[in-house]
PDB file of N, CA and C in Angstrom:
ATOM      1  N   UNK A   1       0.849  -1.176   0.000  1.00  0.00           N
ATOM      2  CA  UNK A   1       0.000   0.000   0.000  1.00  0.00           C
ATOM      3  C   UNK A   1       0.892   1.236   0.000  1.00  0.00           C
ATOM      4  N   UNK A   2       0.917   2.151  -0.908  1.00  0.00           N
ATOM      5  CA  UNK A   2       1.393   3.505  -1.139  1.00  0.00           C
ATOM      6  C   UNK A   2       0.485   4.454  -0.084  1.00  0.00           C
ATOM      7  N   UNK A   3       1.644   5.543   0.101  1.00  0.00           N
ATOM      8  CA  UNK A   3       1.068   6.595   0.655  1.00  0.00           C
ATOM      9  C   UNK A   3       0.165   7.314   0.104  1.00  0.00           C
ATOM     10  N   UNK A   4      -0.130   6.908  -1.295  1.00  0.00           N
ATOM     11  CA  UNK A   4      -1.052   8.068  -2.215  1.00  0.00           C
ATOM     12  C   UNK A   4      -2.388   7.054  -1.662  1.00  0.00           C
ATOM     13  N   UNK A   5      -2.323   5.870  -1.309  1.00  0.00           N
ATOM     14  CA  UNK A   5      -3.586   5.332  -1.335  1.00  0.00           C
ATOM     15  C   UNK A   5      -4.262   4.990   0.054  1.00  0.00           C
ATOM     16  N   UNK A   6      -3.399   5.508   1.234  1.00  0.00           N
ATOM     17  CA  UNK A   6      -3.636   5.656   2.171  1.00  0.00           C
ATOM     18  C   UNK A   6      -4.514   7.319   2.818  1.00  0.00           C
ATOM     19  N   UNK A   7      -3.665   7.836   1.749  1.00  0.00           N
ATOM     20  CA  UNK A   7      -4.378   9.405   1.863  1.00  0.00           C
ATOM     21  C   UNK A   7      -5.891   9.569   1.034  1.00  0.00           C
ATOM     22  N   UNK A   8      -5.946   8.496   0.009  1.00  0.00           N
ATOM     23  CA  UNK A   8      -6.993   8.739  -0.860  1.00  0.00           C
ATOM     24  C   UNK A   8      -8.054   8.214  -0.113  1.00  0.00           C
ATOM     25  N   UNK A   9      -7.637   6.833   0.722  1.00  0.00           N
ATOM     26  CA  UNK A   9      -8.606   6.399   1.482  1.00  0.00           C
ATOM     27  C   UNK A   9      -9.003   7.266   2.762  1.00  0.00           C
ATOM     28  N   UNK A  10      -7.957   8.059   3.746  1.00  0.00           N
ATOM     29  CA  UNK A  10      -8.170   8.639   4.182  1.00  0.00           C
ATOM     30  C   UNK A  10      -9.355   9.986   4.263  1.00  0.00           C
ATOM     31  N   UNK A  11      -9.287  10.305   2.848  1.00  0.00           N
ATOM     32  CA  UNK A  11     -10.315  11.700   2.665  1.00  0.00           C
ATOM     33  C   UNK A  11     -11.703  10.979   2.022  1.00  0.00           C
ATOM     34  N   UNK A  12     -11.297   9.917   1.264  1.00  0.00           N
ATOM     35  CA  UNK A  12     -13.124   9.298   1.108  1.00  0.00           C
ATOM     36  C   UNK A  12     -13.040   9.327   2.264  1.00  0.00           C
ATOM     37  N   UNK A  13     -12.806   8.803   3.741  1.00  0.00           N
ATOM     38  CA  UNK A  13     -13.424   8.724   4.661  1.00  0.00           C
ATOM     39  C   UNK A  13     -13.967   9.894   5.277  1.00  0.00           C
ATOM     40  N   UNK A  14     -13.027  11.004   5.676  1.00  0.00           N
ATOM     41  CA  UNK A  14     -13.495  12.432   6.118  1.00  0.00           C
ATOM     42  C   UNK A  14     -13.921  13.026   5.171  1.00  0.00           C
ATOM     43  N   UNK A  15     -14.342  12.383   3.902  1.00  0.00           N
ATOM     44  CA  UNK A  15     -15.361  13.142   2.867  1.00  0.00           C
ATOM     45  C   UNK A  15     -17.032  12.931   3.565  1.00  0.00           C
ATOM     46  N   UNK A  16     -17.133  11.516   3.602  1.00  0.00           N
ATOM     47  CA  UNK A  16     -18.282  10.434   4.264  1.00  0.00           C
ATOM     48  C   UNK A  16     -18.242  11.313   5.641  1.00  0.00           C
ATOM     49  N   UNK A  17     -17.688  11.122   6.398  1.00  0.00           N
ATOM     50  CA  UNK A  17     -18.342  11.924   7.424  1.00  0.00           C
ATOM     51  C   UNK A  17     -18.633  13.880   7.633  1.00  0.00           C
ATOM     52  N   UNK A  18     -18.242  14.552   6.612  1.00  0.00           N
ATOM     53  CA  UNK A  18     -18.369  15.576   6.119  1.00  0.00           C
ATOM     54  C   UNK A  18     -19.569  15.571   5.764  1.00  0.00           C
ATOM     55  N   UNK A  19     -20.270  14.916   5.027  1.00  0.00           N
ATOM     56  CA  UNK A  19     -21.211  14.846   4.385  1.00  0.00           C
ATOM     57  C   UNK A  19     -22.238  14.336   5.571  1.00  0.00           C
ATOM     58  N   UNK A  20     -21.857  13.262   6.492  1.00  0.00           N
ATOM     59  CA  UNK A  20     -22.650  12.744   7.248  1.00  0.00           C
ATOM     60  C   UNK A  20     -23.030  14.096   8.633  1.00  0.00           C
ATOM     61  N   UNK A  21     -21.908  14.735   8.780  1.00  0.00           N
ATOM     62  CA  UNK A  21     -22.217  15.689   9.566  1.00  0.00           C
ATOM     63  C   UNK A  21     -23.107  16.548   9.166  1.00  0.00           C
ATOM     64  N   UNK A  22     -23.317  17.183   7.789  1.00  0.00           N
ATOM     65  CA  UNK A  22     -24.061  18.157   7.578  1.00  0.00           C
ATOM     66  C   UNK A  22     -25.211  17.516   6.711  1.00  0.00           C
ATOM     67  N   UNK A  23     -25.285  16.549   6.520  1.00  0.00           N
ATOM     68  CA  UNK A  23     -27.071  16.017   6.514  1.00  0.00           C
ATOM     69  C   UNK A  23     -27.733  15.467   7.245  1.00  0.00           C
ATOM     70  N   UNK A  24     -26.964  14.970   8.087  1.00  0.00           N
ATOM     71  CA  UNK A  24     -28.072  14.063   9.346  1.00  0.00           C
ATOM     72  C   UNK A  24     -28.255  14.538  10.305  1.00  0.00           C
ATOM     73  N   UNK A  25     -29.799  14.299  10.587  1.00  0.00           N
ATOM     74  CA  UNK A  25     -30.802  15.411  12.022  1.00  0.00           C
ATOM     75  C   UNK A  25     -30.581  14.079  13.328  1.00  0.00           C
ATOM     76  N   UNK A  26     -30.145  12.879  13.608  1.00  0.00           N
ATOM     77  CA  UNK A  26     -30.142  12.111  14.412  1.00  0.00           C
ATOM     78  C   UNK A  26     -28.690  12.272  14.919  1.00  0.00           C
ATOM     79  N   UNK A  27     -28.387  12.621  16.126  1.00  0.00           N
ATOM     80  CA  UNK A  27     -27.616  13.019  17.187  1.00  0.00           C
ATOM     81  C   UNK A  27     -26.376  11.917  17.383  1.00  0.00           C
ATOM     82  N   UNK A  28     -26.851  10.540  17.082  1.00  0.00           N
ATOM     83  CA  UNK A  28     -26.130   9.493  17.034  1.00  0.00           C
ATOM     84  C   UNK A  28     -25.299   9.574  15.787  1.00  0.00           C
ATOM     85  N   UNK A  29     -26.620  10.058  14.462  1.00  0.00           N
ATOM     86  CA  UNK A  29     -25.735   9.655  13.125  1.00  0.00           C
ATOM     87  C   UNK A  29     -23.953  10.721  13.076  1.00  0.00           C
ATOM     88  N   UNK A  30     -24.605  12.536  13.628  1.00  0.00           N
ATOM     89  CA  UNK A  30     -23.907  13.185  13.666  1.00  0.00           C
ATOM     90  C   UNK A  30     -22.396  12.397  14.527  1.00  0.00           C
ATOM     91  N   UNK A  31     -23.246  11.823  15.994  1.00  0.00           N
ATOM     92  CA  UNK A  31     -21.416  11.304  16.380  1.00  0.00           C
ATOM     93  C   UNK A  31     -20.543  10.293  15.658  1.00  0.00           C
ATOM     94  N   UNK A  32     -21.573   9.161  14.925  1.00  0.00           N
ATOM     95  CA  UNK A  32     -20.059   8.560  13.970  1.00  0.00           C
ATOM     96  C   UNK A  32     -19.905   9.498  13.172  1.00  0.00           C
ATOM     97  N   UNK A  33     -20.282   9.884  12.332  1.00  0.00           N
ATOM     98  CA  UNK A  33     -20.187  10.825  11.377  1.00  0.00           C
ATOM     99  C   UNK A  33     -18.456  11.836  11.846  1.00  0.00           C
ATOM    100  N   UNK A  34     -18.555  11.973  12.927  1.00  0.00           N
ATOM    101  CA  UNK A  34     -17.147  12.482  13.659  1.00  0.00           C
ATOM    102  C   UNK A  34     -16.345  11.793  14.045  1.00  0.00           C
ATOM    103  N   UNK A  35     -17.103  10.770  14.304  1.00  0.00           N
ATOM    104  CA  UNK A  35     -16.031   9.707  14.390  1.00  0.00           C
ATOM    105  C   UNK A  35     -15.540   9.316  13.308  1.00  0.00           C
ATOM    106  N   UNK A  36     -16.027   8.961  12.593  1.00  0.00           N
ATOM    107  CA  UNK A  36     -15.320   8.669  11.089  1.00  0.00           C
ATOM    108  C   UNK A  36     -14.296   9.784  10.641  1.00  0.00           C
ATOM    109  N   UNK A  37     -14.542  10.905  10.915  1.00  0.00           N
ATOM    110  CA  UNK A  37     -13.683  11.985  10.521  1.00  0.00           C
ATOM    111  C   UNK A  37     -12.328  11.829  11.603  1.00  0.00           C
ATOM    112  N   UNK A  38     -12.501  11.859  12.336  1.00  0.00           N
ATOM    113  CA  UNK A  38     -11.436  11.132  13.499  1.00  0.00           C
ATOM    114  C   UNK A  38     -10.395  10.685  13.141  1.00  0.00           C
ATOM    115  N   UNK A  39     -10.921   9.650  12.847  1.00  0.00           N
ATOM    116  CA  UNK A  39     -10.681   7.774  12.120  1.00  0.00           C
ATOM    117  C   UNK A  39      -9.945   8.544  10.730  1.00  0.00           C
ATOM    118  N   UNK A  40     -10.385   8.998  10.037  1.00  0.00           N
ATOM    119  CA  UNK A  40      -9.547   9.421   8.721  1.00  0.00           C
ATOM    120  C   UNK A  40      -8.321  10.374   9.112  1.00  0.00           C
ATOM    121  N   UNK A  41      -8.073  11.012  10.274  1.00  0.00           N
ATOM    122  CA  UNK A  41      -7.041  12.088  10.441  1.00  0.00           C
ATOM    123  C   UNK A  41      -5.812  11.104  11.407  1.00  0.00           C
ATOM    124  N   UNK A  42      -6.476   9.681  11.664  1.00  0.00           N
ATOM    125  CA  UNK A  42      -5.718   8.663  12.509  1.00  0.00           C
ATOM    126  C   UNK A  42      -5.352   8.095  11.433  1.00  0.00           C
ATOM    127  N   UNK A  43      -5.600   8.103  10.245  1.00  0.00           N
ATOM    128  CA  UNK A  43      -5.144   7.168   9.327  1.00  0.00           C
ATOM    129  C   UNK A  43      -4.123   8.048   8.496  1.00  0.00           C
ATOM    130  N   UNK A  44      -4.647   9.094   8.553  1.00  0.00           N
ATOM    131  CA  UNK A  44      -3.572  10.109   7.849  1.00  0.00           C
ATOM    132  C   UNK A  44      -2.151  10.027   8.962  1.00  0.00           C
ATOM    133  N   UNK A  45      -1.872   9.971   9.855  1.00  0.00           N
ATOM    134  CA  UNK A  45      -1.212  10.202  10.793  1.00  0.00           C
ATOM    135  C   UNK A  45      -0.281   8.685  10.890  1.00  0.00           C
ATOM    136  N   UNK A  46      -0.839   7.768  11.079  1.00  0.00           N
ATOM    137  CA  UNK A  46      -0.193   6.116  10.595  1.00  0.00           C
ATOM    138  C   UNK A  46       0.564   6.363   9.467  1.00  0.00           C
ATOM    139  N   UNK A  47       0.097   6.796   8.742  1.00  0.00           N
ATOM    140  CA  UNK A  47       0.443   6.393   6.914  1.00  0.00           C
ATOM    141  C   UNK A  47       1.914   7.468   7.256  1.00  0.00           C
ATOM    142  N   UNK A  48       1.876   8.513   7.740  1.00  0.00           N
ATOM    143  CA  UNK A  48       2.919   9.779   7.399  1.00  0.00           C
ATOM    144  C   UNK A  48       4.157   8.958   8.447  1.00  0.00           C
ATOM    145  N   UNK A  49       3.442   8.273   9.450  1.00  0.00           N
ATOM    146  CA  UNK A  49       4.269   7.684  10.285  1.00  0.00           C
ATOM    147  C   UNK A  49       5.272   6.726   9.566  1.00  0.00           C
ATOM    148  N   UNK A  50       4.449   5.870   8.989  1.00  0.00           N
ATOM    149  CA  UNK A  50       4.631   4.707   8.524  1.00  0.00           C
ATOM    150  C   UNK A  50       6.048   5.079   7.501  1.00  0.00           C
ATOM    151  N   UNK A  51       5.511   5.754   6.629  1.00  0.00           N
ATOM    152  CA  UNK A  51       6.647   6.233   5.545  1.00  0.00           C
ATOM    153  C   UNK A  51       7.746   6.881   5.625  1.00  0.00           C
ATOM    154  N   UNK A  52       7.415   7.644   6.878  1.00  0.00           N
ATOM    155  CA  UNK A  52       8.623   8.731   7.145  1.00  0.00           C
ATOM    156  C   UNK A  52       9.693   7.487   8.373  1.00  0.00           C
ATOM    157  N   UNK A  53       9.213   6.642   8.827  1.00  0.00           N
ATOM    158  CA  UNK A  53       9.667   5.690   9.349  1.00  0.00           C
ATOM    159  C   UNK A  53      10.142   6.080  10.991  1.00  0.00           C
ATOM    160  N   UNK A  54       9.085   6.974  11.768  1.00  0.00           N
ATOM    161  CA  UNK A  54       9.540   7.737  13.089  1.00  0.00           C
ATOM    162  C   UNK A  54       7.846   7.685  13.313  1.00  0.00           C
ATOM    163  N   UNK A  55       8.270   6.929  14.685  1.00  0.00           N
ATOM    164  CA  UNK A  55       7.442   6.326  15.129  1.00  0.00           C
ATOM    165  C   UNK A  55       6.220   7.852  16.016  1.00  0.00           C
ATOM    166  N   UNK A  56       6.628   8.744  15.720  1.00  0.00           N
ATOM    167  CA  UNK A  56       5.951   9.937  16.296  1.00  0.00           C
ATOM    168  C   UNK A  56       4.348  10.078  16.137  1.00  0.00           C
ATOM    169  N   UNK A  57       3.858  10.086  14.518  1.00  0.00           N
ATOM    170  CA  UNK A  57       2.442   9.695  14.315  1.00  0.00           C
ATOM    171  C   UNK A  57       1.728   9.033  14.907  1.00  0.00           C
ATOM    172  N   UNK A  58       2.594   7.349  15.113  1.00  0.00           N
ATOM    173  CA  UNK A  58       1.980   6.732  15.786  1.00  0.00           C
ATOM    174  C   UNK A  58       1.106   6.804  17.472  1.00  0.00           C
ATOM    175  N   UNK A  59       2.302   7.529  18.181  1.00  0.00           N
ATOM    176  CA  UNK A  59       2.007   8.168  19.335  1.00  0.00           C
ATOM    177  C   UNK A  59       1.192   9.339  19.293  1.00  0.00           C
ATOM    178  N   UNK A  60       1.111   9.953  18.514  1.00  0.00           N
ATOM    179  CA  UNK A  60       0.221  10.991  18.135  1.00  0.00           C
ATOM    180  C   UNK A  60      -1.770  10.755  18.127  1.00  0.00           C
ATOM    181  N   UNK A  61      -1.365   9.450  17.567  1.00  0.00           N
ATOM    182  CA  UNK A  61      -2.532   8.397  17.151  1.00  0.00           C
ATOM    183  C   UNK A  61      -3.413   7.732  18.390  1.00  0.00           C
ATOM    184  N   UNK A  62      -2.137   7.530  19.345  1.00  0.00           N
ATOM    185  CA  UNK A  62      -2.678   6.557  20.627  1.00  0.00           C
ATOM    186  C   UNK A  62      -3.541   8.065  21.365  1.00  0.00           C
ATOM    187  N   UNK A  63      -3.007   9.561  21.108  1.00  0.00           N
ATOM    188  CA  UNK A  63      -3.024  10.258  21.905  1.00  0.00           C
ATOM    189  C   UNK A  63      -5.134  10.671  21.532  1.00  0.00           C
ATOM    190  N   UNK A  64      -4.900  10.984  20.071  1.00  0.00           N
ATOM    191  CA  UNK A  64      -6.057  10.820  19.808  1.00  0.00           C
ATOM    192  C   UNK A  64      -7.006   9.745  19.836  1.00  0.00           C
ATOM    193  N   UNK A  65      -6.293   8.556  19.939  1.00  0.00           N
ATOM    194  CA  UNK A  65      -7.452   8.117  20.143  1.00  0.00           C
ATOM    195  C   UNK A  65      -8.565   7.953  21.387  1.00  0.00           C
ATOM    196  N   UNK A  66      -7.660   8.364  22.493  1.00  0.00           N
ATOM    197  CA  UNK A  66      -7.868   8.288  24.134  1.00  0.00           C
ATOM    198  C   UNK A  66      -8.629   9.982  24.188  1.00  0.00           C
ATOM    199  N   UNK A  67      -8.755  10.839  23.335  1.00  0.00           N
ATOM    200  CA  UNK A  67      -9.615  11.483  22.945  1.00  0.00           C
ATOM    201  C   UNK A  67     -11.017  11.739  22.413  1.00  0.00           C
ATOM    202  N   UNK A  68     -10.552  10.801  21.490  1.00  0.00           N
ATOM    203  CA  UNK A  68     -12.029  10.415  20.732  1.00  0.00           C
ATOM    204  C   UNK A  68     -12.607   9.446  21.542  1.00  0.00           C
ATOM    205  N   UNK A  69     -12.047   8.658  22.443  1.00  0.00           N
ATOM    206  CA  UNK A  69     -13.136   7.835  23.844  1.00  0.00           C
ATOM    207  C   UNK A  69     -13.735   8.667  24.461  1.00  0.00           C
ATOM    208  N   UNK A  70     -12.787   9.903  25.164  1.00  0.00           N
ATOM    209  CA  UNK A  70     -13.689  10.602  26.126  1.00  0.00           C
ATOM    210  C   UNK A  70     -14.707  11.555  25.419  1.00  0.00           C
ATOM    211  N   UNK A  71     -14.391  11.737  23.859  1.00  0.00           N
ATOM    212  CA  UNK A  71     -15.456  12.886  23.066  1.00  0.00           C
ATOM    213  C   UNK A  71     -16.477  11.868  23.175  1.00  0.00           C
ATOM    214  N   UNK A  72     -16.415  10.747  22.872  1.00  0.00           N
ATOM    215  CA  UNK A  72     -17.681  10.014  22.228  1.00  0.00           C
ATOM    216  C   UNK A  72     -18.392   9.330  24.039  1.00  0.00           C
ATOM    217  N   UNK A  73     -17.692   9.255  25.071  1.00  0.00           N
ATOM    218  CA  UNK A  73     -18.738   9.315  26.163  1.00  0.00           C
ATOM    219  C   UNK A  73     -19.241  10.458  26.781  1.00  0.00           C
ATOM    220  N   UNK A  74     -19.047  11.634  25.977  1.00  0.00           N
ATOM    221  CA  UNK A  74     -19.499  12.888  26.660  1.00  0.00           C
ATOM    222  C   UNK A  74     -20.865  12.989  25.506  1.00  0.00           C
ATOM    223  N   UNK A  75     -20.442  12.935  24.035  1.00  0.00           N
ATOM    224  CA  UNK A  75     -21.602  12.713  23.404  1.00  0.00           C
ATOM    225  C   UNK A  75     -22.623  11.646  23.433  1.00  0.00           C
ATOM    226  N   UNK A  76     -22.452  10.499  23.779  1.00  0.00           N
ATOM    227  CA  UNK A  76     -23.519   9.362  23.881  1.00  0.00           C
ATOM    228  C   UNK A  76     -23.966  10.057  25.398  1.00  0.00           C
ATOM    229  N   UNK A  77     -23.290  10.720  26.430  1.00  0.00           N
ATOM    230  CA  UNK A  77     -23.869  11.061  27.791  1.00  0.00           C
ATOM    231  C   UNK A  77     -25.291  12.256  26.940  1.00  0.00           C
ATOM    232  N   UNK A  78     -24.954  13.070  26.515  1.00  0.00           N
ATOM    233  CA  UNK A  78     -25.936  14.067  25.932  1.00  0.00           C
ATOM    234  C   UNK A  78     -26.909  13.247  25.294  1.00  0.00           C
ATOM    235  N   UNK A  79     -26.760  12.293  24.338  1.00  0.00           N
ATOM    236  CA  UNK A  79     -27.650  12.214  23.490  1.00  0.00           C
ATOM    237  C   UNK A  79     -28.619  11.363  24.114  1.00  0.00           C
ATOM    238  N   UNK A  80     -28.577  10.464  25.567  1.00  0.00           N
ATOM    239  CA  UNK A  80     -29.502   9.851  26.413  1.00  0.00           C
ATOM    240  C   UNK A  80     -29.840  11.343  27.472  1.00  0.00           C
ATOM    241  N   UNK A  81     -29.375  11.949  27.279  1.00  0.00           N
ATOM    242  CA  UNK A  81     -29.884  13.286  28.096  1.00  0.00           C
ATOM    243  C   UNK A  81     -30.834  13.696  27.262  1.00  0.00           C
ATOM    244  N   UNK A  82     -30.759  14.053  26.130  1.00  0.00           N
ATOM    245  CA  UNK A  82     -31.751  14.856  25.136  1.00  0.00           C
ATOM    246  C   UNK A  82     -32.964  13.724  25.161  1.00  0.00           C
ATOM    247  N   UNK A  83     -32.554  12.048  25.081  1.00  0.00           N
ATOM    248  CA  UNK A  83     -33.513  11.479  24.828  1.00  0.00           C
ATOM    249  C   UNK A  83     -34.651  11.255  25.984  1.00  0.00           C
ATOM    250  N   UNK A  84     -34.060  11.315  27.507  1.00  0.00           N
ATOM    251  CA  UNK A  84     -34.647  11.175  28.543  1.00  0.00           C
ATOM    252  C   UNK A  84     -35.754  12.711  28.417  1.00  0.00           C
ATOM    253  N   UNK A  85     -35.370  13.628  27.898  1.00  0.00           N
ATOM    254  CA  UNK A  85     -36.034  14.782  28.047  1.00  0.00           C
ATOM    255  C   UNK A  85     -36.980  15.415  26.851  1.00  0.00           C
ATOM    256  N   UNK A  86     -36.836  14.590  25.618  1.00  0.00           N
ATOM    257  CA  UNK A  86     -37.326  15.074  24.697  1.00  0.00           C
ATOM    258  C   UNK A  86     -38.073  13.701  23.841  1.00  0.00           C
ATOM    259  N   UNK A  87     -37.827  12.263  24.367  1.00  0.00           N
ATOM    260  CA  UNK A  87     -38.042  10.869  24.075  1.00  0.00           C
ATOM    261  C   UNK A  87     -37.719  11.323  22.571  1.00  0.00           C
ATOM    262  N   UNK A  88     -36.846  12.254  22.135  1.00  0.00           N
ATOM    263  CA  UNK A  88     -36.510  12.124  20.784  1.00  0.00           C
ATOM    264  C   UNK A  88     -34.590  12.357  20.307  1.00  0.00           C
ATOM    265  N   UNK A  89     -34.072  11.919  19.698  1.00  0.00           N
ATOM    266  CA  UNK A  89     -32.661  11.728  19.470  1.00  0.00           C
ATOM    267  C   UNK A  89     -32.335  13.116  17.993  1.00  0.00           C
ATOM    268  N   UNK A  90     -33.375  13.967  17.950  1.00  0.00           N
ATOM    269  CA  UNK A  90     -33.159  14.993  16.547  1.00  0.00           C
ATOM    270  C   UNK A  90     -32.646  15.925  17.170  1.00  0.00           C
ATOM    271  N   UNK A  91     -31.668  16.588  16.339  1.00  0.00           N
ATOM    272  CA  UNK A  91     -31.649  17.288  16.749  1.00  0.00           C
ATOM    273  C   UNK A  91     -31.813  18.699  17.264  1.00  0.00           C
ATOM    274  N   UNK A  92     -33.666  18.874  16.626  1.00  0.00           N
ATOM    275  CA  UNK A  92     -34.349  20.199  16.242  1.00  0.00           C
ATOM    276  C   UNK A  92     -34.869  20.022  17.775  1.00  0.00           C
ATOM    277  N   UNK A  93     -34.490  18.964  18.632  1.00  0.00           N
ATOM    278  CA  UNK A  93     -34.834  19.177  20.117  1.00  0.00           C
ATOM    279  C   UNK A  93     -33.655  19.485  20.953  1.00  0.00           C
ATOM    280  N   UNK A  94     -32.644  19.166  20.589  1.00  0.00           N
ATOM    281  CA  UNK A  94     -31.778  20.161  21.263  1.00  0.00           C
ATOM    282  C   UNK A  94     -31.439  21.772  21.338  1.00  0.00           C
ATOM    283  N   UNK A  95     -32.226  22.235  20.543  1.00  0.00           N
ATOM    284  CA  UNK A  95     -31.940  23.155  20.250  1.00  0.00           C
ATOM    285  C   UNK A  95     -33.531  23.998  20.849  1.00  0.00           C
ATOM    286  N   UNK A  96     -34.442  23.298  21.553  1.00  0.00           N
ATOM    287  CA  UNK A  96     -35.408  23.810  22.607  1.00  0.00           C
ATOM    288  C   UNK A  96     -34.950  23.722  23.904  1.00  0.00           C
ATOM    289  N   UNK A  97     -33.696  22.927  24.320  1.00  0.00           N
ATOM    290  CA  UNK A  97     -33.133  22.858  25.106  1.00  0.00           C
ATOM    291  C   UNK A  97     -32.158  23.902  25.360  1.00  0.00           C
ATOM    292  N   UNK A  98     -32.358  24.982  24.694  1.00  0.00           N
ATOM    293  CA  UNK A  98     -31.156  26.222  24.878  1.00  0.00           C
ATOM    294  C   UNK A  98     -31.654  26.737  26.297  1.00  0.00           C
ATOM    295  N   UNK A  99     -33.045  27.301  25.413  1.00  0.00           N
ATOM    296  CA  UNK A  99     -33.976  28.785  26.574  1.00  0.00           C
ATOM    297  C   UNK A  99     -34.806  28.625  26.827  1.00  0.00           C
TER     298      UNK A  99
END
């Protein structure tokens, strides 16, 4: 596997969740949707590792990923918050939840 095809795969992926972020009204879809974008900037980060042959990316990688755990239990914490309060997961109800 080339670096050109690690990067190509990389941005279909944060293309897919680009797209998934700004069309989907379900609170869940929005968090993979970031997660996937995540996931593509971890893969970008392997691959640069990988080639440049310094193991730095890699650690870079572990760092994010112990990130994207605590993003994604702060978001699944909200999105059973919104659901306990609104029995709905859209997110045109979070946004009655301002005021």
């Amino acid at each position: 596997m080339t670096l050109t095809t690690c990067l190509l795969l990389a941005s279909a992926l944060f293309s897919v969740g680009v797209y998934g972020l700004l069309t989907r009204q379900q609170l869940v879809a929005v968090l993979v949707s970031v997660e996937l974008m995540a996931n593509a900037a971890n893969i970008v980060l392997v691959a640069f590792s990988h080639f440049t042959a310094s193991p730095l990316g890699q650690v870079f990688t572990l760092f994010a990923l112990a990130i994207t755990v605590a993003e994604v239990a702060v978001g699944l914490a909200l999105a059973l918050l919104l659901y306990r309060t609104h029995a709905s997961s859209r997110l045109d109800a979070a946004k009655e939840m301002n005021g």
